[in-house]
Protein backbone atom coordinates (compact mmCIF):
# COMPACT_ATOMS: atom_id res chain seq x y z
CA UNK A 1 75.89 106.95 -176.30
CA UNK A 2 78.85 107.60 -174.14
CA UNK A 3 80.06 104.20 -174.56
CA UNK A 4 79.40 103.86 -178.25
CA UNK A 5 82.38 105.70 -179.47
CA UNK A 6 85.24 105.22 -177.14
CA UNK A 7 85.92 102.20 -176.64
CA UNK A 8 85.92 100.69 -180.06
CA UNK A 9 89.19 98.46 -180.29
CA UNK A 10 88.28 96.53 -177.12
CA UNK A 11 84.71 94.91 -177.28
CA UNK A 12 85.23 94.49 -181.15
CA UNK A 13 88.45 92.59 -180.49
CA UNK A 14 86.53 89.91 -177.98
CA UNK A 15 83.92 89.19 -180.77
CA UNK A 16 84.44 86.03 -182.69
CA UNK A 17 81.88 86.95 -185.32
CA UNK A 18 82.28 90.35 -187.28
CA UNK A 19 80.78 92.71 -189.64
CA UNK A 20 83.33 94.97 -190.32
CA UNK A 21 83.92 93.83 -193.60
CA UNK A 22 79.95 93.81 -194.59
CA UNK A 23 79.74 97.23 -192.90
CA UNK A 24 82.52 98.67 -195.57
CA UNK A 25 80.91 97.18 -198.44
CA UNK A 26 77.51 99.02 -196.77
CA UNK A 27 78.83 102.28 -196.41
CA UNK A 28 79.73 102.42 -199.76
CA UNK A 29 76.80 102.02 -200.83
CA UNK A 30 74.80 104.85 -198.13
CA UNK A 31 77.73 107.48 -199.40
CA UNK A 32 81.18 106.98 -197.90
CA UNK A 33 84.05 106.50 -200.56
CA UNK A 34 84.67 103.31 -202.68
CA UNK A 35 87.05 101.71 -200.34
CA UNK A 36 85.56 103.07 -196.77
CA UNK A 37 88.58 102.42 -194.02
CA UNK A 38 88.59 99.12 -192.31
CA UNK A 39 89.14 101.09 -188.83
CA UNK A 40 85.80 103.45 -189.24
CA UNK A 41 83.66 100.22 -189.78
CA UNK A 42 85.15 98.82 -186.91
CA UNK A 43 84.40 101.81 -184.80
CA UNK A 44 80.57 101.57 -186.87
CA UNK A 45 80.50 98.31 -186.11
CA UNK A 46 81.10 98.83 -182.12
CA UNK A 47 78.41 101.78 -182.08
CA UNK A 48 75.82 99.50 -183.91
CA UNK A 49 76.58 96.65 -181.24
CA UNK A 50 76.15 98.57 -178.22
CA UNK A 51 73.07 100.41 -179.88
CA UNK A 52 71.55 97.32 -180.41
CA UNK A 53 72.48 95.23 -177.15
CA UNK A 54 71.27 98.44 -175.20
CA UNK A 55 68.30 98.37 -177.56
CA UNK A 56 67.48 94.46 -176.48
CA UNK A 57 68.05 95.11 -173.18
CA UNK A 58 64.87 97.76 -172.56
CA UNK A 59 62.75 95.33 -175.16
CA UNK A 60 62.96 92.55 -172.56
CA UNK A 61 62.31 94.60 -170.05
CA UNK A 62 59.21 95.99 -171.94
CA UNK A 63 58.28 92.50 -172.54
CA UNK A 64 58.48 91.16 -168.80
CA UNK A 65 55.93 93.74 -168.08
CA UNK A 66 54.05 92.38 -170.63
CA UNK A 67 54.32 89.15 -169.60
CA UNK A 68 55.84 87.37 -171.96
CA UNK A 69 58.74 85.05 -172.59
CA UNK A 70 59.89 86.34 -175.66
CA UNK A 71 61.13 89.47 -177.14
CA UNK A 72 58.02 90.17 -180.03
CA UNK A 73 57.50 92.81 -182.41
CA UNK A 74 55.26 94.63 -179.93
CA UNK A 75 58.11 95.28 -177.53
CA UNK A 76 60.54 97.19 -180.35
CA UNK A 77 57.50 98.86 -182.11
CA UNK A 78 56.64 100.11 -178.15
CA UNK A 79 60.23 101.07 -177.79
CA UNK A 80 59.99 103.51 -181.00
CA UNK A 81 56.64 105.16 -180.42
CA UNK A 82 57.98 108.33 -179.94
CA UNK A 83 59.15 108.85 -183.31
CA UNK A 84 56.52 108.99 -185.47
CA UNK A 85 58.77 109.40 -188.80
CA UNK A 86 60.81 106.11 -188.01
CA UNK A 87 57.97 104.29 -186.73
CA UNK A 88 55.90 104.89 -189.84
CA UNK A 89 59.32 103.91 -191.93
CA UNK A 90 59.44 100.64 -189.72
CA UNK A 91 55.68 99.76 -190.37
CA UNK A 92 56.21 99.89 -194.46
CA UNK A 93 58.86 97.52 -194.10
CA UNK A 94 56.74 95.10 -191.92
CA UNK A 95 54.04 95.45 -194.62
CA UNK A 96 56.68 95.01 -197.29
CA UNK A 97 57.78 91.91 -195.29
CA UNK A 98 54.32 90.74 -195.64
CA UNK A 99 53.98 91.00 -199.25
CA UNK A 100 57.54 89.72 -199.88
CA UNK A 101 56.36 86.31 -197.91
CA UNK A 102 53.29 86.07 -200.09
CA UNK A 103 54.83 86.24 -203.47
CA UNK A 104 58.14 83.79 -202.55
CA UNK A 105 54.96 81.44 -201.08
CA UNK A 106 53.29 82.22 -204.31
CA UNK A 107 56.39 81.15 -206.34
CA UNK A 108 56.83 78.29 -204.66
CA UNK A 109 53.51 76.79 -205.10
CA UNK A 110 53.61 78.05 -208.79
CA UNK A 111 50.43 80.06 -208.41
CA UNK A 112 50.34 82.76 -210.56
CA UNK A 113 49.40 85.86 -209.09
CA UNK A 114 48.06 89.20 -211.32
CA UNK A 115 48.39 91.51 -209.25
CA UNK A 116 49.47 93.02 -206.01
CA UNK A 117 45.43 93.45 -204.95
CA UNK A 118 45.26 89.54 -205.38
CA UNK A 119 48.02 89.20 -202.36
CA UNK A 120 46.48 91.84 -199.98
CA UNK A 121 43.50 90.02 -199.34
CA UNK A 122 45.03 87.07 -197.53
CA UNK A 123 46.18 88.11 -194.01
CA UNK A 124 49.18 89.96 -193.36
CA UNK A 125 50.34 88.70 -190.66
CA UNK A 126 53.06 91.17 -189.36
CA UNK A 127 50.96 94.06 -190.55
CA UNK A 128 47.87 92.68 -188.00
CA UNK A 129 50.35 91.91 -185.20
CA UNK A 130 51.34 95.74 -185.60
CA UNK A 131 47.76 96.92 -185.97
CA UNK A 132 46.99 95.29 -183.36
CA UNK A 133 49.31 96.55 -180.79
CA UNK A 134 49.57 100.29 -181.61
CA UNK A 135 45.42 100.16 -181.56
CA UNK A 136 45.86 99.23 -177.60
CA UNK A 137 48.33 102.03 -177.31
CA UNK A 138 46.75 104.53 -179.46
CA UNK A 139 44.23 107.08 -178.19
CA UNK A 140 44.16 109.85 -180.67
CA UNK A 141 44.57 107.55 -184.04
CA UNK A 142 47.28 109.09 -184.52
CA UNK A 143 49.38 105.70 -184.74
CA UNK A 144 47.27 103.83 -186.99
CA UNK A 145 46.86 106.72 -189.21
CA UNK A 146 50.90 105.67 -190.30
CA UNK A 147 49.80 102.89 -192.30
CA UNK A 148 48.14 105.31 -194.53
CA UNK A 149 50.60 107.58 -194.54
CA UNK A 150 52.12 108.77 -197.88
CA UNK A 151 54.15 111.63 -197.34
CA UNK A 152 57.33 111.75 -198.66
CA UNK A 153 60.03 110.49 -196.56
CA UNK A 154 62.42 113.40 -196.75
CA UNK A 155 65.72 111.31 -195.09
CA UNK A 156 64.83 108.19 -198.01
CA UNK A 157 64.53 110.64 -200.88
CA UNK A 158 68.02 112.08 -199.58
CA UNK A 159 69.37 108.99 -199.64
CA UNK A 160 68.31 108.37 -202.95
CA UNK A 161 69.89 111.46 -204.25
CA UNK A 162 72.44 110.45 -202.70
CA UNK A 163 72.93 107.52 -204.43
CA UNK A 164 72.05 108.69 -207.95
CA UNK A 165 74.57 111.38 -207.90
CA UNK A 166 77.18 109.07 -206.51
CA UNK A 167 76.75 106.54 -209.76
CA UNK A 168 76.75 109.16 -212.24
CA UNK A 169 80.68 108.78 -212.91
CA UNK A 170 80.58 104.93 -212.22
CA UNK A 171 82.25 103.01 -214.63
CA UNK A 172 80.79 99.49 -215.38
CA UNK A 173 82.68 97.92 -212.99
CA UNK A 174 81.65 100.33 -210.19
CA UNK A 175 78.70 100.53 -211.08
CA UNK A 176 77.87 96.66 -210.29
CA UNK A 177 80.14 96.73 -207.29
CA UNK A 178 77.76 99.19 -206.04
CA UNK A 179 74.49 97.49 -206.65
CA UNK A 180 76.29 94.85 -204.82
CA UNK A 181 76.18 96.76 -201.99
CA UNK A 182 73.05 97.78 -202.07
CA UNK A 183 71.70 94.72 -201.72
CA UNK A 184 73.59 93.84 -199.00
CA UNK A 185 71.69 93.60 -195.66
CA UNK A 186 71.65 91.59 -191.91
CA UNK A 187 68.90 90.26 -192.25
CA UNK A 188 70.48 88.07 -195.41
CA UNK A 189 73.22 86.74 -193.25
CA UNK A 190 70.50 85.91 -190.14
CA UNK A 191 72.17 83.33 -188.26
CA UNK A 192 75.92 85.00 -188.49
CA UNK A 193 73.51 88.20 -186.86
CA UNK A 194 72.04 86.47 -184.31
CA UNK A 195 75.36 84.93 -183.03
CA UNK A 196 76.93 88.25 -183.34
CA UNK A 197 74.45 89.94 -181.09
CA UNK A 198 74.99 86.52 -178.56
CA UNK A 199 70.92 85.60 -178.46
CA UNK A 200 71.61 81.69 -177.41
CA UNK A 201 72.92 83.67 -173.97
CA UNK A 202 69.83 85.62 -173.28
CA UNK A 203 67.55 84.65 -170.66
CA UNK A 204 64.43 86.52 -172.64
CA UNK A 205 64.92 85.74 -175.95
CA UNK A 206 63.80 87.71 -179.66
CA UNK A 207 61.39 85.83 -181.26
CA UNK A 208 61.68 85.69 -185.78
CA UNK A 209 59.52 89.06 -186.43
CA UNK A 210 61.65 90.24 -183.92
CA UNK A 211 64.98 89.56 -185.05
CA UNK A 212 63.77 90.48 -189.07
CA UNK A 213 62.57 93.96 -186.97
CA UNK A 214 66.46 94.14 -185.20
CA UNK A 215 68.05 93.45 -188.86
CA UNK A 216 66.36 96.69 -190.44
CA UNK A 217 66.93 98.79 -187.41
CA UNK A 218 70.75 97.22 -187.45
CA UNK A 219 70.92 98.72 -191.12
CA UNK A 220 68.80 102.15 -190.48
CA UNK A 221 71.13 102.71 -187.88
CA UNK A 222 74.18 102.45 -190.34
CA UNK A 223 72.70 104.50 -192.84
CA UNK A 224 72.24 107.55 -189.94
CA UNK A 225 75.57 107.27 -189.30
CA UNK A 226 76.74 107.46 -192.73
CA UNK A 227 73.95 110.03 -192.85
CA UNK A 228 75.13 112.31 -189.88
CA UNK A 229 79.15 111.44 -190.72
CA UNK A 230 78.75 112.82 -194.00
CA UNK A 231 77.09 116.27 -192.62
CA UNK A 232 80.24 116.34 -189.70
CA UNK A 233 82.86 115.80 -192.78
CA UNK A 234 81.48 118.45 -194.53
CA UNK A 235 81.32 120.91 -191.95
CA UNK A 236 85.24 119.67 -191.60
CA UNK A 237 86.03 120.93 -195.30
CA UNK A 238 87.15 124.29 -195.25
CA UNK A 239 85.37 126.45 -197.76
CA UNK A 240 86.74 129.24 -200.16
CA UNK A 241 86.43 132.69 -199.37
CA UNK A 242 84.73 131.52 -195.94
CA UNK A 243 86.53 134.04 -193.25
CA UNK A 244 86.26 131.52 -190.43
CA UNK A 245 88.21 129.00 -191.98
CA UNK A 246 91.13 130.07 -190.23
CA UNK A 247 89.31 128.24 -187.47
CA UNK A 248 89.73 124.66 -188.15
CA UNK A 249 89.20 121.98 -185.41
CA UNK A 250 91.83 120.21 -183.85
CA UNK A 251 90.27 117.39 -185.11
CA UNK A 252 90.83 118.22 -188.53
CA UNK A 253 94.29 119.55 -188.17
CA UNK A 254 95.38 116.31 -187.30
CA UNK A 255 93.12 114.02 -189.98
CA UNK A 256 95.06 116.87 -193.02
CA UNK A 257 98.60 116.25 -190.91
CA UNK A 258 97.76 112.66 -191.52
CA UNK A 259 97.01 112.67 -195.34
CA UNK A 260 99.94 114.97 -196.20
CA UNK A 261 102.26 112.48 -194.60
CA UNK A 262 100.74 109.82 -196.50
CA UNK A 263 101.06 111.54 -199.84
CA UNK A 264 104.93 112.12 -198.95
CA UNK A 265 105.05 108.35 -198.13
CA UNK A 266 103.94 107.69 -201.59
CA UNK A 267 100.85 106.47 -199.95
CA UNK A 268 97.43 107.12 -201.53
CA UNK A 269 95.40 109.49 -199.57
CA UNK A 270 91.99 108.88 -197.54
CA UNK A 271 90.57 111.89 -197.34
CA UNK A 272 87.07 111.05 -199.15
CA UNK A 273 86.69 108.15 -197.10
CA UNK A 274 84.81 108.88 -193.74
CA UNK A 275 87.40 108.83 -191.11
CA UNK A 276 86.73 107.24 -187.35
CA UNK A 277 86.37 110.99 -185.95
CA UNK A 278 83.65 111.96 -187.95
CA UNK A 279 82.14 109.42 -186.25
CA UNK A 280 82.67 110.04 -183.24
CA UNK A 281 81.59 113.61 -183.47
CA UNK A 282 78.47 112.64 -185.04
CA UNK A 283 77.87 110.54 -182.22
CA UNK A 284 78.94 113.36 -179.99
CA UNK A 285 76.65 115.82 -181.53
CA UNK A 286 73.59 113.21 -181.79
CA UNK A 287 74.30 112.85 -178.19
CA UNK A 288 73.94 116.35 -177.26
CA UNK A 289 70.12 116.68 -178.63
CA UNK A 290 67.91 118.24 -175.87
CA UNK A 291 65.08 119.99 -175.93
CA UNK A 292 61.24 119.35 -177.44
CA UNK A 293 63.11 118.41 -180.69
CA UNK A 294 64.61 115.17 -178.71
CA UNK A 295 62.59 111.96 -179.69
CA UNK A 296 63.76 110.60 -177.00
CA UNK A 297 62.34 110.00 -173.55
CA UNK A 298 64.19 109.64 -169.75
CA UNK A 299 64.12 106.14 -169.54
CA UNK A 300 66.51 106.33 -172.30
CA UNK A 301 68.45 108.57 -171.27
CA UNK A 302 69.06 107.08 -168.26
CA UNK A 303 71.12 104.22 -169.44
CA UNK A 304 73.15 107.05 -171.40
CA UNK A 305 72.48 105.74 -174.86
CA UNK A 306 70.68 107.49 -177.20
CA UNK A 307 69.00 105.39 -180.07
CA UNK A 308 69.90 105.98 -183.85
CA UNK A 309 66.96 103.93 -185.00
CA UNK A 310 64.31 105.04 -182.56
């Protein structure tokens, strides 16, 4: 990721199409403050671009070898077998993708449906194509065995928590501003995504599983870094009665300099929004994961990005 977090202003600034304003209204609604700062979602916005560029890059090159002409669902799902816990979070929202389909067909054709048992017995289409592919690459069942899966996804539930305590103080008004947000999502606004991510100029292009896949990894990869922001800002805060708080980062020195000056500008202050170098030290610190507890691999490493969603 050592191109993720530097060089924000540029690439952002050559891109016609943008999500910055999306991204705030997104990052409200994963934990940042009301009004998250317009330059941090830019900087978000950059990250999540070269992730996912980077990220399409290694999928065609997975599906060359493959031999085909398009970038499918089996070339991403191969991309994130290492990581069992995001792969099994990807493969419930393939089969919720499946079910979703079935009951707007269902509505459409005004057949009433009782029950959710009634849907599952037609095919599921992305569910099979997934089957499918992870039982060629599977040897210990280890793979398939995350359909059935239904542990409790520790990072969701935190999330969750995260949310609830965040509304308890909501007004109305808030309150629907932030369901709002909630519901926002890239793969809602498809075609402004796949002209943001420049797909008409790819030689191996993503197929429509494929880009529904890229829009939910697009968004997982948002929440992490509201996720792993939020953890950086925290450890930013000093703490009463802690004896090392005399040792503050430079970092932070300057982000306090900053908000005191605004407050004596009559200005009102940021500080509960997540600033741009919380960010980057997430990034930084993401970055820096080595070791058996790395879920990822060489190959990519090699390019120097390390995948939030995978």
């Amino acid at each position: 990721m050592s191109t993720g977090a530097s060089s924000s202003g540029g690439r952002s600034a050559l891109r016609s199409t943008s999500f910055a304003p999306e991204l705030q209204s997104m990052m409200f609604s994963l934990g940042d403050a009301r009004r998250p700062l317009f330059e941090t979602a830019v900087l978000v916005e950059d990250i999540l671009h070269t992730q996912l560029l980077n990220m399409l890059q290694q999928a065609a090159e997975v599906s060359q070898l493959r031999g085909s002409r398009v970038i499918s669902a089996e070339d991403l799902l191969f991309l994130m077998r290492k990581d069992k816990k995001k792969l099994r979070r990807l493969l419930k929202y393939m089969v919720f993708r499946d079910y979703k389909s079935k009951v707007v067909k269902s509505i459409d054709e005004d057949e009433l449906l009782d029950d959710k048992s009634s849907i599952s017995g037609s095919v599921n289409k992305r569910q099979k194509v997934a089957q499918d592919f992870l039982n060629s690459l599977d040897q210990t069942g280890e793979l398939l065995a995350l359909f059935e899966d239904e542990e409790i996804d520790e990072v969701k539930q935190e999330r969750m928590e995260r949310a609830e305590r965040q509304t308890r103080l909501m007004d109305t008004a808030q309150y629907s501003e932030f369901c709002e947000s909630r519901q926002l999502s890239f793969s809602k606004k498809a075609s402004k995504f796949r002209d943001w991510l420049d797909c008409s100029l790819m030689e191996i292009k993503p197929n429509a599983v494929a880009m529904e896949i890229l829009a939910y990894l697009a968004y997982e990869t948002v929440a992490q870094l509201v996720d792993l922001a939020l953890l950086v800002k925290q450890d930013m805060t000093p703490k009463a009665n802690d004896p090392f708080s005399h040792a503050i980062s430079a970092t932070f020195i300057n982000h306090h300099n900053q908000t005191e000056s605004a407050v004596a500008c009559g200005a009102e202050p940021q500080s509960e929004a997540i600033q741009p170098s919380h960010i980057r030290e997430a990034i930084r610190r993401y970055g820096h994961r080595i070791g058996p507890l790395s879920p990822f691999t060489s190959a990519y490493r090699r390019t120097g990005v390390t995948f939030l969603a995978c």
